[in-house]
Protein backbone atom coordinates (compact mmCIF):
# COMPACT_ATOMS: atom_id res chain seq x y z
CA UNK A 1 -224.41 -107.51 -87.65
CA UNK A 2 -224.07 -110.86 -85.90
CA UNK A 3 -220.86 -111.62 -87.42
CA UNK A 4 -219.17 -108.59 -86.01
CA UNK A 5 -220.71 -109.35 -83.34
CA UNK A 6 -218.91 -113.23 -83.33
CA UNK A 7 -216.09 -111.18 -84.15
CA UNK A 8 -215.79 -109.23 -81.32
CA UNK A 9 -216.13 -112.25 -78.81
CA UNK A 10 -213.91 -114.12 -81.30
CA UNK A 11 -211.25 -111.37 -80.45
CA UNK A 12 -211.82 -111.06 -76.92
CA UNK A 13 -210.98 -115.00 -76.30
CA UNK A 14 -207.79 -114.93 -79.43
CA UNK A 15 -206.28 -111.35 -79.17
CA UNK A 16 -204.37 -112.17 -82.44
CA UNK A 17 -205.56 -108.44 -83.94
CA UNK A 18 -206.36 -105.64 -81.88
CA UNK A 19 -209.93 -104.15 -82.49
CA UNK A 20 -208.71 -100.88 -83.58
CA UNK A 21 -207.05 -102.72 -86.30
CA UNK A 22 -210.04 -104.58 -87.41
CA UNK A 23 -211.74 -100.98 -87.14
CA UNK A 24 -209.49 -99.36 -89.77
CA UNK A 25 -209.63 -102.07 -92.22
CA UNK A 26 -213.47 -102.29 -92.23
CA UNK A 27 -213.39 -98.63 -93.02
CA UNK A 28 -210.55 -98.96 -95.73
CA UNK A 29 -213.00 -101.65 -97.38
CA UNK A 30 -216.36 -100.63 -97.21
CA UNK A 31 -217.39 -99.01 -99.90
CA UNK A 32 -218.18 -95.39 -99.84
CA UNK A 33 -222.11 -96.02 -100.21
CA UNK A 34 -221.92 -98.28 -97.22
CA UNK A 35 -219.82 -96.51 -94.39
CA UNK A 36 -222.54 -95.16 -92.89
CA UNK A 37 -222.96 -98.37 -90.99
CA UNK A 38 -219.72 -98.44 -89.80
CA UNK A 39 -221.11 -96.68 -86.64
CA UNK A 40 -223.40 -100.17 -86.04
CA UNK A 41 -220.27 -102.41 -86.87
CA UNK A 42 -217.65 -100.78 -84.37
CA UNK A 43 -220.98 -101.44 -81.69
CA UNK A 44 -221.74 -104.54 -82.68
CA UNK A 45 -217.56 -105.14 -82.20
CA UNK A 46 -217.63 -103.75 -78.60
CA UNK A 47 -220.61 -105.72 -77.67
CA UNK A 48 -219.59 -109.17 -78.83
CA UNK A 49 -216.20 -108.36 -76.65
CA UNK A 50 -218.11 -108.45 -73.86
CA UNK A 51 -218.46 -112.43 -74.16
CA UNK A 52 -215.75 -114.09 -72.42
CA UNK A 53 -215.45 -117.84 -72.35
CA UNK A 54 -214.93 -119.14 -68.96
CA UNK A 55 -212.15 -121.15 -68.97
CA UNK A 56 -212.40 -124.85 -69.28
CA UNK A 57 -210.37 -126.72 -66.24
C-alpha cells in the first residue's frame, strides 16, 4: 500500500492525471481475484493526497 500511498502525494504536488483516472485504471487491471483490495488502494490514494510539499522559495 505505500506506493499508492507515494502515489497519491505524487499526484497532489504534479496533477498530470486526475485520481479518478488512476481509480478506473487500477480497477480495469487488477485482476478479478484481487479487486477486493481496491477499497484499501482508493484509501491509501486519498491519504497520500493529503501530503503537500511546501513550496521551496
Amino acid at each position: 500500500m505505500s506506493n499508492m500511498v507515494l502515489l497519491g502525494a505524487l499526484l497532489a504536488n504534479l496533477p498530470v492525471l486526475p485520481q479518478k483516472a488512476i481509480e478506473t485504471a487500477l480497477a480495469g487491471h487488477l485482476p478479478e481475484r484481487h479487486k477486493k483490495l481496491l477499497p484499501l488502494n482508493y484509501q491509501a490514494l486519498r491519504e497520500g493526497a493529503k501530503y503537500k510539499a511546501s513550496q521551496v522559495a
